[in-house]
C-alpha atoms as a PDB file:
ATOM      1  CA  UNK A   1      43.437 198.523 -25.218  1.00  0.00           C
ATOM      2  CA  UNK A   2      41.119 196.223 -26.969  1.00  0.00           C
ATOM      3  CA  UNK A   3      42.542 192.647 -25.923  1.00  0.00           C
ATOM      4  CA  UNK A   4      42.653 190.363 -29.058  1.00  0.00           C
ATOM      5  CA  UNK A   5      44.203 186.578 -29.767  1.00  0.00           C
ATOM      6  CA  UNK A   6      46.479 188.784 -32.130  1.00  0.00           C
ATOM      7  CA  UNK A   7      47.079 191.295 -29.468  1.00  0.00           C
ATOM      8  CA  UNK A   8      48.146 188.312 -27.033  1.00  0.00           C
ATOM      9  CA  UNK A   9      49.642 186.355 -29.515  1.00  0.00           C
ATOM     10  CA  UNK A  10      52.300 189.541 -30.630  1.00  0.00           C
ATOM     11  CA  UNK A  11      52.923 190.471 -26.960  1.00  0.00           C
ATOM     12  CA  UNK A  12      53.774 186.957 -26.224  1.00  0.00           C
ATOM     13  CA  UNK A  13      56.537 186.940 -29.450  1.00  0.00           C
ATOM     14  CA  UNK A  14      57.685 190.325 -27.566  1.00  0.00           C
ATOM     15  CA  UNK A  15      58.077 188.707 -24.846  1.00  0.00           C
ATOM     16  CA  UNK A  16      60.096 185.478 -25.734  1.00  0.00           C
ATOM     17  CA  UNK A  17      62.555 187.542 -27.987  1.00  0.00           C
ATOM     18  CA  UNK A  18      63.228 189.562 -24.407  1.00  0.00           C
ATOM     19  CA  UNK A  19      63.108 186.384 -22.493  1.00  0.00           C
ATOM     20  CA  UNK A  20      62.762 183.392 -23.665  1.00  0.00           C
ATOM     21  CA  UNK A  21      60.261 180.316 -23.956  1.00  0.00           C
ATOM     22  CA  UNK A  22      61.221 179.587 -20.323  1.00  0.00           C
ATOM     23  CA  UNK A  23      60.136 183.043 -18.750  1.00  0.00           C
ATOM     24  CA  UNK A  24      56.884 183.557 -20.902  1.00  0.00           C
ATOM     25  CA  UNK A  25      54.105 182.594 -18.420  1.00  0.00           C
ATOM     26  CA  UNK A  26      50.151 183.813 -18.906  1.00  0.00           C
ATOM     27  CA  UNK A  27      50.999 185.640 -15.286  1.00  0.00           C
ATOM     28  CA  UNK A  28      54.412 187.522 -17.275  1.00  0.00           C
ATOM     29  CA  UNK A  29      51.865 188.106 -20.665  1.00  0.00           C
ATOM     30  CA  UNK A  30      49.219 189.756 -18.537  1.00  0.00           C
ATOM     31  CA  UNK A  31      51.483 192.047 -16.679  1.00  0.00           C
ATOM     32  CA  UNK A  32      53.372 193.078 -19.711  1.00  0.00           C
ATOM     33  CA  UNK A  33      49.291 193.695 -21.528  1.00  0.00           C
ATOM     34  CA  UNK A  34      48.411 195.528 -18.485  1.00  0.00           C
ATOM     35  CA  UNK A  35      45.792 193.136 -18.088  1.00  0.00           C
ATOM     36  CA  UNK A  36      44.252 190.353 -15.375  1.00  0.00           C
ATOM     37  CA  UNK A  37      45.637 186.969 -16.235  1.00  0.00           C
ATOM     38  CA  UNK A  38      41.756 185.975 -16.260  1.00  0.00           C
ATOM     39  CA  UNK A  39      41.307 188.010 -19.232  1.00  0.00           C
ATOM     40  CA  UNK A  40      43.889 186.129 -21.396  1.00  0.00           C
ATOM     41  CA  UNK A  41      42.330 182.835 -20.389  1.00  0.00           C
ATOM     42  CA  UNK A  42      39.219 184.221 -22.288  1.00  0.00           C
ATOM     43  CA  UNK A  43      40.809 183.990 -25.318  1.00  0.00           C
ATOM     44  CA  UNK A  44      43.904 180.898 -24.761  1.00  0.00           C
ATOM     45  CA  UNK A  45      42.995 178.397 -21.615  1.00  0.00           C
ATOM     46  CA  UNK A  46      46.214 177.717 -21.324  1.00  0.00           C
ATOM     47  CA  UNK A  47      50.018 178.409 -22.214  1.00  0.00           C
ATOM     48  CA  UNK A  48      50.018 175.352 -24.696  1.00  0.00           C
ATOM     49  CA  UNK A  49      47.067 176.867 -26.460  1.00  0.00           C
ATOM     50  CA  UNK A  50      49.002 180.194 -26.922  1.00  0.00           C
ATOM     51  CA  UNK A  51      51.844 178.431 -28.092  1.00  0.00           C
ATOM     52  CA  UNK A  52      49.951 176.598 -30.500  1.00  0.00           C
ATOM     53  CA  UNK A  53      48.418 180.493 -31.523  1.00  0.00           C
ATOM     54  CA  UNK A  54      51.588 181.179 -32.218  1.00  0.00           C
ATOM     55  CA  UNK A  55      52.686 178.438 -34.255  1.00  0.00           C
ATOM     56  CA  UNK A  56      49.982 179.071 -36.280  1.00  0.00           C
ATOM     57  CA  UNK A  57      50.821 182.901 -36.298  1.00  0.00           C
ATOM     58  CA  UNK A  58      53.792 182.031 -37.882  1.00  0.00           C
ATOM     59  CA  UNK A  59      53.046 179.856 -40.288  1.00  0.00           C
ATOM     60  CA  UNK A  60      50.545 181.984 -41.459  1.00  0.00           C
ATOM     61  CA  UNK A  61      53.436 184.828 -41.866  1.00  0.00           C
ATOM     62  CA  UNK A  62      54.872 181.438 -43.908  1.00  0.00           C
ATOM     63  CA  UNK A  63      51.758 180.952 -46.461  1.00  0.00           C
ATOM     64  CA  UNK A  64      51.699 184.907 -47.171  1.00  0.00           C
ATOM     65  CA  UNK A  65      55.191 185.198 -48.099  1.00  0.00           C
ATOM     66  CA  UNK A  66      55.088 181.946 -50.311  1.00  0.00           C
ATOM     67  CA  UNK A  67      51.958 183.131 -51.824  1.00  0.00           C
ATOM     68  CA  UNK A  68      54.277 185.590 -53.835  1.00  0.00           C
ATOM     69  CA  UNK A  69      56.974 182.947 -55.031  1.00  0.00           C
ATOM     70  CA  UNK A  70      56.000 181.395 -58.375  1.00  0.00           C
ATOM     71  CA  UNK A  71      57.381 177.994 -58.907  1.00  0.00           C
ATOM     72  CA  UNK A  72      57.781 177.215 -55.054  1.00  0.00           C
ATOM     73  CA  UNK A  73      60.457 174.220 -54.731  1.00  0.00           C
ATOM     74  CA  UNK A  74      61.542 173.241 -51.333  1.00  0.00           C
ATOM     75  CA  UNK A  75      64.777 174.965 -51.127  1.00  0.00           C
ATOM     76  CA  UNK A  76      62.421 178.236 -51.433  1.00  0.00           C
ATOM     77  CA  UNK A  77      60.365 176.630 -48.602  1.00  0.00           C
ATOM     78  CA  UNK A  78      62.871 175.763 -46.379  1.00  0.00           C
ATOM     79  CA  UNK A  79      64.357 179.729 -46.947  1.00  0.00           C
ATOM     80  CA  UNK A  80      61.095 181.558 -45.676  1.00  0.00           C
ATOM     81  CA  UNK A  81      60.667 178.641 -42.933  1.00  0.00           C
ATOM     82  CA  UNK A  82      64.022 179.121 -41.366  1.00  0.00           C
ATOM     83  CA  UNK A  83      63.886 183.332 -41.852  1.00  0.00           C
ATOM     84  CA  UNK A  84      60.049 183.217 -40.223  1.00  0.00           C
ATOM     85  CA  UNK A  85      61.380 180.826 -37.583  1.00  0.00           C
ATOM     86  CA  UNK A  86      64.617 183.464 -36.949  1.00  0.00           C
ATOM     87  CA  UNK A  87      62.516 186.306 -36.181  1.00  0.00           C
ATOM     88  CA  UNK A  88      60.977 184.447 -32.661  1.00  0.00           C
ATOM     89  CA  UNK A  89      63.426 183.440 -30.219  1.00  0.00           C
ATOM     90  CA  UNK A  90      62.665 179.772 -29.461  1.00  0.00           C
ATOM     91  CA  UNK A  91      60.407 178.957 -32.196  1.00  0.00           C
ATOM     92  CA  UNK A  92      61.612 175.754 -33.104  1.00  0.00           C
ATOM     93  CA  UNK A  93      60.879 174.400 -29.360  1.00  0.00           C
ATOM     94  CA  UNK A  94      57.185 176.154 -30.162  1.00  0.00           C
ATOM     95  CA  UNK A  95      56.859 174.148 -33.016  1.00  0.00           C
ATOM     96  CA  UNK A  96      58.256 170.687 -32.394  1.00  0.00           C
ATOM     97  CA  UNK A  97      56.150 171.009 -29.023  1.00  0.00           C
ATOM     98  CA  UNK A  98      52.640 171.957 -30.317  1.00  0.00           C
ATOM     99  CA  UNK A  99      50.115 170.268 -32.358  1.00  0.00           C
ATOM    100  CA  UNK A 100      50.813 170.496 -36.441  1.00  0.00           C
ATOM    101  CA  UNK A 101      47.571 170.521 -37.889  1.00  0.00           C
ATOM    102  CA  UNK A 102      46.281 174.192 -37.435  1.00  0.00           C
ATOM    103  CA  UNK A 103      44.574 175.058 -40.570  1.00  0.00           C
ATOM    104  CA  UNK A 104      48.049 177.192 -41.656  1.00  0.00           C
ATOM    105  CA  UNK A 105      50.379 174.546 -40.656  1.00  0.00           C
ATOM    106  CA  UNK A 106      48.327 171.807 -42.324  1.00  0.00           C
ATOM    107  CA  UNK A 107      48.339 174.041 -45.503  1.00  0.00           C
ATOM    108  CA  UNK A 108      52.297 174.610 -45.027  1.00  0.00           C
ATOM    109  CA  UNK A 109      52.204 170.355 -44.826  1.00  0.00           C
ATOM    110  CA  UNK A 110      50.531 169.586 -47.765  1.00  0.00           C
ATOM    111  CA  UNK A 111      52.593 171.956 -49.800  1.00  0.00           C
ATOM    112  CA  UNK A 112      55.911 170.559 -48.153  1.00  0.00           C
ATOM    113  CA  UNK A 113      54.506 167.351 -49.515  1.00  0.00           C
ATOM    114  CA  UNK A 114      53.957 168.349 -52.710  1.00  0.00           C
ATOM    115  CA  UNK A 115      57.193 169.401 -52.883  1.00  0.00           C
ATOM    116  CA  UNK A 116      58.950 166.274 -51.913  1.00  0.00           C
ATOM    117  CA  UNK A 117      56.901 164.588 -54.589  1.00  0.00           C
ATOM    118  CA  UNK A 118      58.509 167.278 -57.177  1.00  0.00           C
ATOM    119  CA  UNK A 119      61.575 165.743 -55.978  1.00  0.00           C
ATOM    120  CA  UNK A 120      60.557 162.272 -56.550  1.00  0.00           C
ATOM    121  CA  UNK A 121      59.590 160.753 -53.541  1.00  0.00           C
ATOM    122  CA  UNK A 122      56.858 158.017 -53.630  1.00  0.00           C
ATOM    123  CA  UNK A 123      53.779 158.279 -51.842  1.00  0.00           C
ATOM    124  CA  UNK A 124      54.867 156.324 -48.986  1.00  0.00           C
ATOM    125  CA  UNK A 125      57.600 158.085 -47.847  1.00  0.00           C
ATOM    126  CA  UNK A 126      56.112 161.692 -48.087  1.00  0.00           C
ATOM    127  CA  UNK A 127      55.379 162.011 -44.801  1.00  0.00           C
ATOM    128  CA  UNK A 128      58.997 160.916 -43.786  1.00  0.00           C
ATOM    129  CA  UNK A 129      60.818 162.837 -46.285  1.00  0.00           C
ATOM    130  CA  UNK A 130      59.364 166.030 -45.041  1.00  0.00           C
ATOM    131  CA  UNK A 131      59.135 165.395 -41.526  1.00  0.00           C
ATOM    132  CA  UNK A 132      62.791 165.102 -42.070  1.00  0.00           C
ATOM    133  CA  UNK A 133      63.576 168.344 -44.615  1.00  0.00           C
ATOM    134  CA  UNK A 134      61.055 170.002 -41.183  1.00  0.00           C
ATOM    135  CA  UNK A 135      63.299 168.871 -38.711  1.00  0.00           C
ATOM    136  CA  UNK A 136      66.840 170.128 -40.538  1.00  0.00           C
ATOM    137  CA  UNK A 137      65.572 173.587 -40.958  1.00  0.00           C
ATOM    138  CA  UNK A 138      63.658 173.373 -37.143  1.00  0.00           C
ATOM    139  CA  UNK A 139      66.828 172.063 -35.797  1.00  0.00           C
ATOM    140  CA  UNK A 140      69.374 174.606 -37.618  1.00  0.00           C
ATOM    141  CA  UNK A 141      67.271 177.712 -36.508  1.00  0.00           C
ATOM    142  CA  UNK A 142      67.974 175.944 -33.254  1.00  0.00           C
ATOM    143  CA  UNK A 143      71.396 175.715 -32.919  1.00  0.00           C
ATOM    144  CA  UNK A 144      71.312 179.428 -34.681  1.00  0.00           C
ATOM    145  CA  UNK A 145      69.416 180.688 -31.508  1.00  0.00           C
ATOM    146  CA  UNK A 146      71.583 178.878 -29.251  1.00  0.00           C
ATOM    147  CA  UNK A 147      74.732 180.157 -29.819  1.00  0.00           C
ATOM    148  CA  UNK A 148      73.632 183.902 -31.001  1.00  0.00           C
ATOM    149  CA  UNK A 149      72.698 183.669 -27.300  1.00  0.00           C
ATOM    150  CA  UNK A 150      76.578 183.863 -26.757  1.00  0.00           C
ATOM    151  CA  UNK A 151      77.125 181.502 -24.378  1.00  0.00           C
ATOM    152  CA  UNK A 152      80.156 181.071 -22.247  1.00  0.00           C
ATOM    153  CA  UNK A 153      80.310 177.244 -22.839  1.00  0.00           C
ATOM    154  CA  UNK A 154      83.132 176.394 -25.388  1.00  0.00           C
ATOM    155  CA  UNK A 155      83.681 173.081 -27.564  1.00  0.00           C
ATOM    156  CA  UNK A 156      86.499 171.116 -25.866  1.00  0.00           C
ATOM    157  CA  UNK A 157      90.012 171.838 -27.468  1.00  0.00           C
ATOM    158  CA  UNK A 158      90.565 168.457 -28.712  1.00  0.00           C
ATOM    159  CA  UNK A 159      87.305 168.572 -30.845  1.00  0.00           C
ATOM    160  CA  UNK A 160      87.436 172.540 -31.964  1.00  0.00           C
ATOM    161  CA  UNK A 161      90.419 171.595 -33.440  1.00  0.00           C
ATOM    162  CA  UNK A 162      89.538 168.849 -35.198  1.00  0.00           C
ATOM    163  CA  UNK A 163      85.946 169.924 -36.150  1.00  0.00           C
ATOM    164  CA  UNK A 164      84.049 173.294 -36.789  1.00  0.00           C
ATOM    165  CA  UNK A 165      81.612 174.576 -35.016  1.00  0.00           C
ATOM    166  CA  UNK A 166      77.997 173.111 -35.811  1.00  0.00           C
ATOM    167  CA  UNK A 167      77.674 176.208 -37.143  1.00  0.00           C
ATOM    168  CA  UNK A 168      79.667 177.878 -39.082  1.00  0.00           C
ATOM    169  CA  UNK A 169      78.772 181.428 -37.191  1.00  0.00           C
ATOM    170  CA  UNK A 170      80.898 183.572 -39.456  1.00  0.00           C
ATOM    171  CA  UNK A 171      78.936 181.907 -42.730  1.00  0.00           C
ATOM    172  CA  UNK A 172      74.963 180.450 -41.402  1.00  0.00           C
ATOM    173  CA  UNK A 173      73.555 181.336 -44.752  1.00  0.00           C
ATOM    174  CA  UNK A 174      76.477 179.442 -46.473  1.00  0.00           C
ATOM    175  CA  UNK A 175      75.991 176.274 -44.220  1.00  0.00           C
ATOM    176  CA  UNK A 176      72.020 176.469 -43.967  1.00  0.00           C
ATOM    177  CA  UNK A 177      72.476 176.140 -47.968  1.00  0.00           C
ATOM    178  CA  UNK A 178      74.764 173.414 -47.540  1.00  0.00           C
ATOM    179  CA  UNK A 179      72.869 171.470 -45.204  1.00  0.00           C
ATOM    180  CA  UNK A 180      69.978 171.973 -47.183  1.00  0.00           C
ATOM    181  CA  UNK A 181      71.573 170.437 -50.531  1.00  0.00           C
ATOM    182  CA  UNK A 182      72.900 167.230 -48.669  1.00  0.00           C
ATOM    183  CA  UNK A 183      69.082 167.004 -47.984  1.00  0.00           C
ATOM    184  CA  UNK A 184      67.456 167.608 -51.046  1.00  0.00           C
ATOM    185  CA  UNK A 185      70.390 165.586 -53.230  1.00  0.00           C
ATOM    186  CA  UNK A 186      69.697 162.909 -50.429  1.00  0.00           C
ATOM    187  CA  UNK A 187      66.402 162.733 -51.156  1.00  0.00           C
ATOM    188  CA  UNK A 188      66.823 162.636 -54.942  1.00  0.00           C
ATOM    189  CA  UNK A 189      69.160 160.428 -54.809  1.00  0.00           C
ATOM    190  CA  UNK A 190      66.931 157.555 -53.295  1.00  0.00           C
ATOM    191  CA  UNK A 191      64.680 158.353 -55.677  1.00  0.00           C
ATOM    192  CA  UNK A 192      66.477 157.181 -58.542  1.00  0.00           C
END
């Protein structure tokens, strides 16, 4: 097998979707490649580099599919960030843990920018607005990951019946949407 960055980089993504972020070692990757660990260190020196490859592996995944939506707003934007993020298990830690200005990633941050000027937001607070609108959709995929993991924990009694769960399992789409207008009106409406 011809050992690649893109090779590595997909094995790895096999990998955490069977195990998770906190099993994927460069030892685990080169087993599962057939490979010495040696080799991979030829193409990533370390795990953070890799994780950074596959940031920017996704985000490029990001820019292709957006590439085909005319008239991108940030609702659209958010959509194909949280359904790219879905498909690796424990993206969002990859992400909020690796540096954000791979060429693909800075290219997904100037259009996110763009798009909170669309929505009105002045020139100084770009940078917050959609560090914010990142973090929503980084932190619903999250909580999405977490509890399709089905864990045994439960919300104590006295708050499950007072509150929903943070999300609403039997309707994600539903409450990703809803989440997402309480953002984007948000923002709009400071922009008045």
């Amino acid at each position: 097998m011809k050992l690649d960055r893109q090779t590595i980089q997909l094995a790895a993504i096999t990998l955490l979707n069977e195990e998770g972020l906190e099993k994927l070692s460069m030892r685990t990757l080169a087993k599962a490649l057939d490979v010495k660990a040696a080799s991979l260190y030829f193409h990533f020196k370390n795990k953070d580099e890799l994780m950074e490859g596959i940031a920017e592996l996704i985000s490029g995944r990001i820019r292709q599919r957006l590439e085909k939506v005319q008239n991108c707003d940030f609702y659209q934007l958010a959509h194909i960030l949280r359904e790219e993020l879905k498909r690796v298990n424990d993206s969002p830690k990859i992400f909020e843990n690796t540096y954000p200005f791979t060429p693909n990633r800075t290219k997904l941050i100037v259009l996110g920018m763009k798009l909170m000027q669309d929505l009105g937001v002045d020139k100084q607070h770009l940078t917050v607005a959609g560090n914010m609108g990142n973090n929503f959709v980084l932190s619903y995929v999250a909580d999405e990951q977490y509890f399709a993991r089905g864990t045994q924990r439960q919300m104590p009694a006295e708050f499950a019946a007072k509150f929903p769960s943070p999300i609403d399992l039997a309707n994600p789409d539903e409450a990703f949407d809803y989440g997402l207008a309480v953002f984007i009106r948000g923002v709009q409406a400071t922009t008045k």
